[in-house]
N, C-alpha and C. Protein backbone atom coordinates (compact mmCIF):
# COMPACT_ATOMS: atom_id res chain seq x y z
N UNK A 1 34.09 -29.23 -27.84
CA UNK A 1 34.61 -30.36 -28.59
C UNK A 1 33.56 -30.82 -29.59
N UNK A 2 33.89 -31.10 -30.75
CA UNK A 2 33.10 -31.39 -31.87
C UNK A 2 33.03 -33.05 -31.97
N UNK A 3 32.35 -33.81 -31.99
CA UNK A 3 31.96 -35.21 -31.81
C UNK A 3 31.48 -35.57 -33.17
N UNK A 4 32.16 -36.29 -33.78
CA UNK A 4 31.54 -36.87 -35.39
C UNK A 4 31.23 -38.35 -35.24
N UNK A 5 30.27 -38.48 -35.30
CA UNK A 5 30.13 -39.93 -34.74
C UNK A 5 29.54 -40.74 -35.44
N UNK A 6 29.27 -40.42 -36.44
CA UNK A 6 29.60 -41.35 -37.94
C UNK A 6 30.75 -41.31 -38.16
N UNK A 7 31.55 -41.14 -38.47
CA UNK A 7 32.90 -40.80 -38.72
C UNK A 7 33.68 -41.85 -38.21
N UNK A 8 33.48 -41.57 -36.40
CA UNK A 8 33.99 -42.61 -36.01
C UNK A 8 33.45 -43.91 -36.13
N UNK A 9 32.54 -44.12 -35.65
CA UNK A 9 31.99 -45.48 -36.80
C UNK A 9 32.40 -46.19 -37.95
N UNK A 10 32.40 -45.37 -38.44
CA UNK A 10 32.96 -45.61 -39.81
C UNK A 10 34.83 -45.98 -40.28
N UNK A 11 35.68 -45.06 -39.04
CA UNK A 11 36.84 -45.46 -38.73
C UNK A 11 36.59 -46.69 -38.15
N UNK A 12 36.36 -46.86 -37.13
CA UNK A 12 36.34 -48.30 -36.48
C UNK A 12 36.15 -49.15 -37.73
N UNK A 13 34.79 -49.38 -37.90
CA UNK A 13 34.39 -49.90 -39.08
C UNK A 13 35.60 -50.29 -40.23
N UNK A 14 36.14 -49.27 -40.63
CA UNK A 14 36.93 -49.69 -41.53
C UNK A 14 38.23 -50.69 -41.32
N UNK A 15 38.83 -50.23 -39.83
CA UNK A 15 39.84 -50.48 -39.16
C UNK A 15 39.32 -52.25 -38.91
N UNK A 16 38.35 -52.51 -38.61
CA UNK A 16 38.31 -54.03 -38.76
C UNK A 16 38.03 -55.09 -39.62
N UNK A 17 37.05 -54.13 -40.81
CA UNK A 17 37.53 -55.11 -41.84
C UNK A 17 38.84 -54.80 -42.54
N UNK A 18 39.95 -53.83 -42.70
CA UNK A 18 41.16 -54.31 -43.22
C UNK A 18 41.64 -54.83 -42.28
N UNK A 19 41.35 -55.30 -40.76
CA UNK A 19 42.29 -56.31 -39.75
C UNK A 19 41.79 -57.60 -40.25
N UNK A 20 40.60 -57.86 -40.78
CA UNK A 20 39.59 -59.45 -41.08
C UNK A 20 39.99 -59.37 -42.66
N UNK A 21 40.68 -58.34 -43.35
CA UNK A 21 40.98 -58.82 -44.90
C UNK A 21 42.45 -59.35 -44.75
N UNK A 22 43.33 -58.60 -43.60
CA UNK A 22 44.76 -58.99 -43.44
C UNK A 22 44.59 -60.70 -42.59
N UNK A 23 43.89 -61.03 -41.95
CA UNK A 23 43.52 -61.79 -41.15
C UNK A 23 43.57 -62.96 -42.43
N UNK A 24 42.65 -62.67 -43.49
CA UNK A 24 42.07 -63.68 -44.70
C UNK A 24 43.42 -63.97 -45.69
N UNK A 25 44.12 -62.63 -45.80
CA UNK A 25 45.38 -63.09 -46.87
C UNK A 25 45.95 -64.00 -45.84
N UNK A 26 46.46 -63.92 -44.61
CA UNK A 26 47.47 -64.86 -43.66
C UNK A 26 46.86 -65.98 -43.81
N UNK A 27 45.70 -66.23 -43.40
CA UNK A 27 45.67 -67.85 -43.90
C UNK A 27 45.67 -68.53 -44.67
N UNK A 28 45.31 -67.65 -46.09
CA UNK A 28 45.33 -68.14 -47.41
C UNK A 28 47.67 -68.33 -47.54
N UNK A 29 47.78 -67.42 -46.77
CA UNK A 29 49.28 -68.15 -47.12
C UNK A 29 50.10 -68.77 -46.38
N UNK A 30 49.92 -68.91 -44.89
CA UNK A 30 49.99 -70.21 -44.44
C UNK A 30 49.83 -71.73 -44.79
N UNK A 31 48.48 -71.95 -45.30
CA UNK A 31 48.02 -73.05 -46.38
C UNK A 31 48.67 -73.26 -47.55
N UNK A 32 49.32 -72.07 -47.98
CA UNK A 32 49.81 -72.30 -49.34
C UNK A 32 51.40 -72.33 -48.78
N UNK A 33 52.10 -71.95 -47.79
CA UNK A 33 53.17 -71.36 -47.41
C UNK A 33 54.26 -71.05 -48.16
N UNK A 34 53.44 -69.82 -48.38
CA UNK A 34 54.04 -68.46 -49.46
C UNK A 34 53.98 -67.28 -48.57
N UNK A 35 54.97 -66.84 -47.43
CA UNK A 35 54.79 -66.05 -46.86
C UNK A 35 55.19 -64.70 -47.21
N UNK A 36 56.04 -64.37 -48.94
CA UNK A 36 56.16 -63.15 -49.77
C UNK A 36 56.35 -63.35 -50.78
N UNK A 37 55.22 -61.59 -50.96
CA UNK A 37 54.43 -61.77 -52.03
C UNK A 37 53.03 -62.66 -52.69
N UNK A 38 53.49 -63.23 -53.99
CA UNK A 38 52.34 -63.87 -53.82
C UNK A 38 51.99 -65.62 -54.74
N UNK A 39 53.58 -65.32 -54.97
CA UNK A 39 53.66 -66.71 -55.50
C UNK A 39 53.03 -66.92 -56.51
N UNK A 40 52.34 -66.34 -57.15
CA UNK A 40 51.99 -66.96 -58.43
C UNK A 40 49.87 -67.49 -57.85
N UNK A 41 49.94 -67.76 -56.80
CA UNK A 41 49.00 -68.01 -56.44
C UNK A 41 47.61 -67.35 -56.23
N UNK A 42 46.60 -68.10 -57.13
CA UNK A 42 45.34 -67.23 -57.52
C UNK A 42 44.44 -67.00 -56.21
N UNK A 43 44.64 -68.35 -55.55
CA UNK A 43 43.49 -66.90 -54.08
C UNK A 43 44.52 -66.17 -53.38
N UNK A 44 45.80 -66.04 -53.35
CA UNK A 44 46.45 -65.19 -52.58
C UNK A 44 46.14 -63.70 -53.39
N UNK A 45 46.66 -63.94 -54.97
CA UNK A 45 45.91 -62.68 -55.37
C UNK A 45 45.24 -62.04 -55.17
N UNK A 46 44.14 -62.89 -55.18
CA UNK A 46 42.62 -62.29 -55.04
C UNK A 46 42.50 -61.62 -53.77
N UNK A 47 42.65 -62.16 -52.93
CA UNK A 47 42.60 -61.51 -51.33
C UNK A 47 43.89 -60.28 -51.54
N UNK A 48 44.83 -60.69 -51.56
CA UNK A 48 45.67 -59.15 -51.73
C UNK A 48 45.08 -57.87 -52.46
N UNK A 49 44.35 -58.18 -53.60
CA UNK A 49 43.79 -57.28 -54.69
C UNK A 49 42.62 -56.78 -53.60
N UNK A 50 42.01 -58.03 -52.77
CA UNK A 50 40.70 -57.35 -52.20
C UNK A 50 40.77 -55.85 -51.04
N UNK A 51 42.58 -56.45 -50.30
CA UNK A 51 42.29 -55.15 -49.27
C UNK A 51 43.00 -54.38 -50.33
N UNK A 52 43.74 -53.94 -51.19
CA UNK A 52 44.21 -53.48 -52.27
C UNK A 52 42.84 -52.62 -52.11
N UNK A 53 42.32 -53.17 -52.86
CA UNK A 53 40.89 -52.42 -53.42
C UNK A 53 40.55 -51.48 -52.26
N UNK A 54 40.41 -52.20 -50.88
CA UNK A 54 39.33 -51.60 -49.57
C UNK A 54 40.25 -50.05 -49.21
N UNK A 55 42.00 -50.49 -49.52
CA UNK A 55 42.73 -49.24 -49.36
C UNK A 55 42.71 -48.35 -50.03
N UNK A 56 42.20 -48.43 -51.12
CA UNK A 56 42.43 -47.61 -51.96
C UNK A 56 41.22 -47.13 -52.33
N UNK A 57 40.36 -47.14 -51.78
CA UNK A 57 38.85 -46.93 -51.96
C UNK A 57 38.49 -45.78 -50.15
N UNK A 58 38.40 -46.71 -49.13
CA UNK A 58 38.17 -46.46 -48.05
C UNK A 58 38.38 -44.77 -47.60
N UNK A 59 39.73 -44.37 -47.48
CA UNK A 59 40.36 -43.01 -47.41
C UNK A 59 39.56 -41.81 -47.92
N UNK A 60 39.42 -42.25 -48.86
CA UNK A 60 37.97 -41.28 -49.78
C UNK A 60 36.76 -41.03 -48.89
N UNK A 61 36.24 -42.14 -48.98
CA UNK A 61 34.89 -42.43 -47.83
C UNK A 61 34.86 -42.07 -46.93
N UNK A 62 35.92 -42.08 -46.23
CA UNK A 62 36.16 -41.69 -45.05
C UNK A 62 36.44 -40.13 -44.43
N UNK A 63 37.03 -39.44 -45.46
CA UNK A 63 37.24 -37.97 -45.53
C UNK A 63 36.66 -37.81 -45.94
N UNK A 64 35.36 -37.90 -46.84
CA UNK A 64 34.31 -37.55 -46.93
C UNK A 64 33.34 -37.28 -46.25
N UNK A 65 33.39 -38.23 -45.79
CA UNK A 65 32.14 -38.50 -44.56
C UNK A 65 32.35 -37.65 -43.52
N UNK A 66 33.67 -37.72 -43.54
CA UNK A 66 34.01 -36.73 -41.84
C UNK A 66 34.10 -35.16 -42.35
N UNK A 67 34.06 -35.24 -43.31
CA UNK A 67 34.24 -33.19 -43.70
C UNK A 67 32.47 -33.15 -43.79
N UNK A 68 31.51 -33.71 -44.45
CA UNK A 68 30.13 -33.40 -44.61
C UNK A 68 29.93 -33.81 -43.32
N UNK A 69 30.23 -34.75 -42.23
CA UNK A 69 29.38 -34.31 -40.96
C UNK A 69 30.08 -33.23 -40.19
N UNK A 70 31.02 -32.50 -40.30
CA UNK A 70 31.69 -31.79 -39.25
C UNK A 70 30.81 -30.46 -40.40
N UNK A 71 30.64 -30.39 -41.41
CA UNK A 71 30.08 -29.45 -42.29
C UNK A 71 28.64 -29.21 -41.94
N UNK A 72 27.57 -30.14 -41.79
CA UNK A 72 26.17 -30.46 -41.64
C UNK A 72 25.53 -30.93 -40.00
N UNK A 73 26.73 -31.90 -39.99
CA UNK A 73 26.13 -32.30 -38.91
C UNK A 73 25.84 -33.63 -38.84
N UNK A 74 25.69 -34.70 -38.04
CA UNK A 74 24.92 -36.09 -38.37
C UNK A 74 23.79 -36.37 -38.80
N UNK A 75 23.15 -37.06 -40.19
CA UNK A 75 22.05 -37.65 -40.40
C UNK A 75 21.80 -38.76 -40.42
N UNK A 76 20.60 -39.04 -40.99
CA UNK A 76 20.35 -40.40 -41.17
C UNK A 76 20.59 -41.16 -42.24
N UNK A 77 21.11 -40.11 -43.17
CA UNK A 77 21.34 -40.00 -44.98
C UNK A 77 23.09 -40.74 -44.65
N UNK A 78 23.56 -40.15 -43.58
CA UNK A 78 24.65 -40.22 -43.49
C UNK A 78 25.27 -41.48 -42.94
N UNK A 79 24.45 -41.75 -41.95
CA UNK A 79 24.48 -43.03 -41.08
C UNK A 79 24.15 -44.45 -42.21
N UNK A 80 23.00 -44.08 -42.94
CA UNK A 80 22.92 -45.36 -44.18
C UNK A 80 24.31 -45.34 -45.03
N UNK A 81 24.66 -44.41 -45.75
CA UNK A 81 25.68 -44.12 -46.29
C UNK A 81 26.61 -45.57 -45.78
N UNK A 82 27.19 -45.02 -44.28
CA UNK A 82 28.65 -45.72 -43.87
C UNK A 82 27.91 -47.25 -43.94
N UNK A 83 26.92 -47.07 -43.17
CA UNK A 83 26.53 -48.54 -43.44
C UNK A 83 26.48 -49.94 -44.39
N UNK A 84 26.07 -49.51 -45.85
CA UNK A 84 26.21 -49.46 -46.94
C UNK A 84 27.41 -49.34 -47.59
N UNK A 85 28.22 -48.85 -47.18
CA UNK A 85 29.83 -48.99 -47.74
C UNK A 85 30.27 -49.93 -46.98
N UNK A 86 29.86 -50.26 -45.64
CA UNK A 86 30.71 -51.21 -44.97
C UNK A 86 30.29 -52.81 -45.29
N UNK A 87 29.02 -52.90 -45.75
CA UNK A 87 28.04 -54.50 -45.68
C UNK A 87 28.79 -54.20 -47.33
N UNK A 88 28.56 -53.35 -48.56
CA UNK A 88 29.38 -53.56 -49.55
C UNK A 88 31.01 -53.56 -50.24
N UNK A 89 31.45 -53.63 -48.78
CA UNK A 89 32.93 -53.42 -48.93
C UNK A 89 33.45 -54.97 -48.46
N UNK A 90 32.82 -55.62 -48.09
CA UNK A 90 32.63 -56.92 -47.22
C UNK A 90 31.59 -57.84 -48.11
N UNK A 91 31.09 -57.35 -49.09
CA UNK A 91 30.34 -58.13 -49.92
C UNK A 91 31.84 -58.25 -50.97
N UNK A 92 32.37 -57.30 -51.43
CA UNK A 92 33.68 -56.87 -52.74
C UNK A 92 34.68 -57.92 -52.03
N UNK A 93 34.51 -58.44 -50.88
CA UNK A 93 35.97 -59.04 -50.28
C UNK A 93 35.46 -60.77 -50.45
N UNK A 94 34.02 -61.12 -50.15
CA UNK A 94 33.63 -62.12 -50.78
C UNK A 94 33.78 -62.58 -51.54
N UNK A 95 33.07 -62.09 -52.41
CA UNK A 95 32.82 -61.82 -53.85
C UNK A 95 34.61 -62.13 -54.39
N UNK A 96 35.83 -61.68 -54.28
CA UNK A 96 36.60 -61.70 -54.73
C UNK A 96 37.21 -63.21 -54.34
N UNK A 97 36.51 -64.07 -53.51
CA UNK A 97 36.63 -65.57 -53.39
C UNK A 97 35.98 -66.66 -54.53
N UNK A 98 34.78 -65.87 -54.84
CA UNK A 98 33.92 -66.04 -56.05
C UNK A 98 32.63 -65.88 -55.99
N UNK A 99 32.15 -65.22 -55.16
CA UNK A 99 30.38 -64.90 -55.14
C UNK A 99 30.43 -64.26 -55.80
N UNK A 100 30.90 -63.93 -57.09
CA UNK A 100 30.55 -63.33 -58.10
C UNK A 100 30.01 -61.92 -58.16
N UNK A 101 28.57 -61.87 -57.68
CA UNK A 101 27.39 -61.20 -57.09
C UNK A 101 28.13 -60.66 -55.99
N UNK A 102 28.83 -60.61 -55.07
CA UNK A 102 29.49 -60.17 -54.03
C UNK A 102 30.08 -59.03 -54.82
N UNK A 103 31.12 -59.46 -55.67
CA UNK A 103 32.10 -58.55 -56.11
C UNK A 103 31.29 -57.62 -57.12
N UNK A 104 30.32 -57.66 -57.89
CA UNK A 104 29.88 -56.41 -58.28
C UNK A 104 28.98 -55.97 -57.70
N UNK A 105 28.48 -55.76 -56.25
CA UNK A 105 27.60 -55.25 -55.87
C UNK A 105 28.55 -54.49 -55.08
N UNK A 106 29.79 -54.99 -54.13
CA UNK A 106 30.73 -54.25 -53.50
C UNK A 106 31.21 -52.97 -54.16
N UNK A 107 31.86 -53.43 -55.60
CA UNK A 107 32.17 -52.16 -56.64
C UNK A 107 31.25 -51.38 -56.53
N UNK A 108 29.81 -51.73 -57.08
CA UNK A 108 28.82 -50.23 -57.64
C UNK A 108 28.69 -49.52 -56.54
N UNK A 109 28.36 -50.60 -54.83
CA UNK A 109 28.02 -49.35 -53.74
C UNK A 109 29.27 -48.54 -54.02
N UNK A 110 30.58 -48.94 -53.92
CA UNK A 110 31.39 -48.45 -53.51
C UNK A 110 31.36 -47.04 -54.77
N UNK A 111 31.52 -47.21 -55.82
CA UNK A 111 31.46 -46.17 -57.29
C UNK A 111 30.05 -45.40 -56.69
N UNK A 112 29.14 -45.95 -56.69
CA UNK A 112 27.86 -44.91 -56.49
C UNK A 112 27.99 -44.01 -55.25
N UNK A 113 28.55 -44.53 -53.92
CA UNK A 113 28.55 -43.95 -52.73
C UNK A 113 29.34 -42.99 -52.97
N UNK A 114 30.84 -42.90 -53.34
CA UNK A 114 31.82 -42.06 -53.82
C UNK A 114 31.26 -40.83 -54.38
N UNK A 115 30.59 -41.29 -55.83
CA UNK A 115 30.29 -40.18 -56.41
C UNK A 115 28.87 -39.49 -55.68
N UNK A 116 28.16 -40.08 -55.05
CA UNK A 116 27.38 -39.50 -54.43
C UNK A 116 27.86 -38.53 -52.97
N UNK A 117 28.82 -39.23 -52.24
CA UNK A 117 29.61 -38.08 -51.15
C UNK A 117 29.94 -36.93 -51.78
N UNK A 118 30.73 -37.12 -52.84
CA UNK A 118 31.61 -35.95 -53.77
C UNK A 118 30.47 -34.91 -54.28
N UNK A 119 29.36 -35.55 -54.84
CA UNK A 119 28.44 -34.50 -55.16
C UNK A 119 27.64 -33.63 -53.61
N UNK A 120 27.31 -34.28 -52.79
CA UNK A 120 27.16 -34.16 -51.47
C UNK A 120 27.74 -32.92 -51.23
N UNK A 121 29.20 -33.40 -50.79
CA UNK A 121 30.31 -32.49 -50.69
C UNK A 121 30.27 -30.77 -51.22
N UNK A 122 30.31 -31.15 -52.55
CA UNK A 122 30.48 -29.86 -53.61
C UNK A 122 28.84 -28.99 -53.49
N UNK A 123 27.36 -29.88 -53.09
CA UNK A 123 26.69 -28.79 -52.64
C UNK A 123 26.55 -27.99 -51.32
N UNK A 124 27.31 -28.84 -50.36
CA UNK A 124 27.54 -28.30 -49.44
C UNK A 124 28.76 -26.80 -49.04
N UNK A 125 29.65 -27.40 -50.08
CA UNK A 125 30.86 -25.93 -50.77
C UNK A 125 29.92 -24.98 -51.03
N UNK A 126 28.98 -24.98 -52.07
CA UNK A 126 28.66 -24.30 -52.98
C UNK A 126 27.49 -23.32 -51.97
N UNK A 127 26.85 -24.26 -51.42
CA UNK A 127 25.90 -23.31 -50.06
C UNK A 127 26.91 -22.57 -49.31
N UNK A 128 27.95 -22.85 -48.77
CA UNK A 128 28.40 -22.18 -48.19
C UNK A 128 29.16 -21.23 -48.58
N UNK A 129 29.43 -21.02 -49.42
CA UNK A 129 30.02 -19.81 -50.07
C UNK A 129 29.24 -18.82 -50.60
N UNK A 130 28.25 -19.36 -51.55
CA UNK A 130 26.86 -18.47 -51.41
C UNK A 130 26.20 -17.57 -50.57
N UNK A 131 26.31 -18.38 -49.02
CA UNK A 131 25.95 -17.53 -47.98
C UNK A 131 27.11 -16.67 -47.37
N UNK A 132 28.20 -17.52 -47.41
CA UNK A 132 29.29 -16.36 -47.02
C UNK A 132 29.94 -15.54 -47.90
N UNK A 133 29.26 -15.17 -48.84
CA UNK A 133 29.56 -14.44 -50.14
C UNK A 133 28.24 -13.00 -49.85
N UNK A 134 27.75 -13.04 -49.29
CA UNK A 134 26.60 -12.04 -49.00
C UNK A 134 27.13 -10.65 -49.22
N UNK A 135 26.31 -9.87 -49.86
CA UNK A 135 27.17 -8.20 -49.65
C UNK A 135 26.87 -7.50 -48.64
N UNK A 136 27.74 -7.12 -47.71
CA UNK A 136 27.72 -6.57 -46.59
C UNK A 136 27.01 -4.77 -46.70
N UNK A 137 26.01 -4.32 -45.87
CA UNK A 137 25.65 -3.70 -45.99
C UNK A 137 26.15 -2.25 -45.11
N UNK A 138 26.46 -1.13 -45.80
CA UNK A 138 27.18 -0.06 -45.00
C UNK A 138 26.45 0.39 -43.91
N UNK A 139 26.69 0.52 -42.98
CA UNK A 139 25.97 1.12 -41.66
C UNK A 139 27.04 2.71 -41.49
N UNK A 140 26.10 3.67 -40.91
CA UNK A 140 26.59 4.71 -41.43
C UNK A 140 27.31 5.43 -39.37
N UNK A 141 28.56 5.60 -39.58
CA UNK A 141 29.16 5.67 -38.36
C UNK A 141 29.03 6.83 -38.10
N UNK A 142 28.82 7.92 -38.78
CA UNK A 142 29.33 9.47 -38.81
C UNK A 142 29.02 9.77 -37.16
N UNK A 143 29.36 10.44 -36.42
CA UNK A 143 29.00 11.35 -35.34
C UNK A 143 28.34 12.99 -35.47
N UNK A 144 27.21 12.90 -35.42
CA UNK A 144 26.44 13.85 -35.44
C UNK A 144 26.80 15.28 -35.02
N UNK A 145 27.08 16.22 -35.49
CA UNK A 145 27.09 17.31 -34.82
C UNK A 145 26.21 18.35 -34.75
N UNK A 146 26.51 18.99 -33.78
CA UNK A 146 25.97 20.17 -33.51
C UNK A 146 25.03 20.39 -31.94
């Protein structure tokens, strides 16, 4: 059995802040009681846009992460990684209340981490095909006679 355990981390991880972003739109519309859609209303927006964002971002990260450790293996490169997407994915959900500073620090981890998995990713393709691209060398079967 193969154990990815960043991965899972990182599932969990994700799985509770979109339960604490769904958690944040419900009370923002209770208070407002606008229970569909979004009424016109600017923090309901904002919080909708925020797990908006975390969904549409996360999935990436996440199959990423889990193909380069089932590919490599667990590091420590890897372990900062999820970490870092999760404290800046939770800064982007702030931030979209108005810490300002929240919301573009959430974006860049999130843009930099991305393109950094993806490049990750593609050298890890690229080694491996390299090596499993090797030219096989003839070994000679004949049976000897005489």
């Amino acid at each position: 059995m193969t154990m990815l355990p960043v991965t899972l981390i990182l599932a969990a991880g994700c799985a509770l802040i979109n339960l604490w972003l769904s958690f944040r739109i419900g009370a923002v519309r209770r208070a407002a009681k606008i229970f569909v859609g979004d009424g016109g209303d600017d923090r309901i927006i904002r919080r909708m846009r925020a797990q908006a964002n975390f969904v549409e971002n996360a999935p990436f990260v996440l199959a990423l992460v889990g193909l380069i450790e089932f590919g490599v293996g667990s590091s420590i490169w890897l372990w900062i990684a999820v970490a870092v997407f999760l404290v800046g994915r939770i800064c982007h959900a702030v931030g979209m209340d108005g810490w300002r500073a929240g919301r573009m620090i959430g974006t860049a981890v999130t843009m930099l981490l991305l393109l950094t998995l993806a490049i990750w990713a593609v050298v890890i393709a690229y080694g491996a095909t390299r090596t499993a691209a090797m030219p096989i060398e003839p070994v000679d079967v004949s049976v000897p006679r005489g």
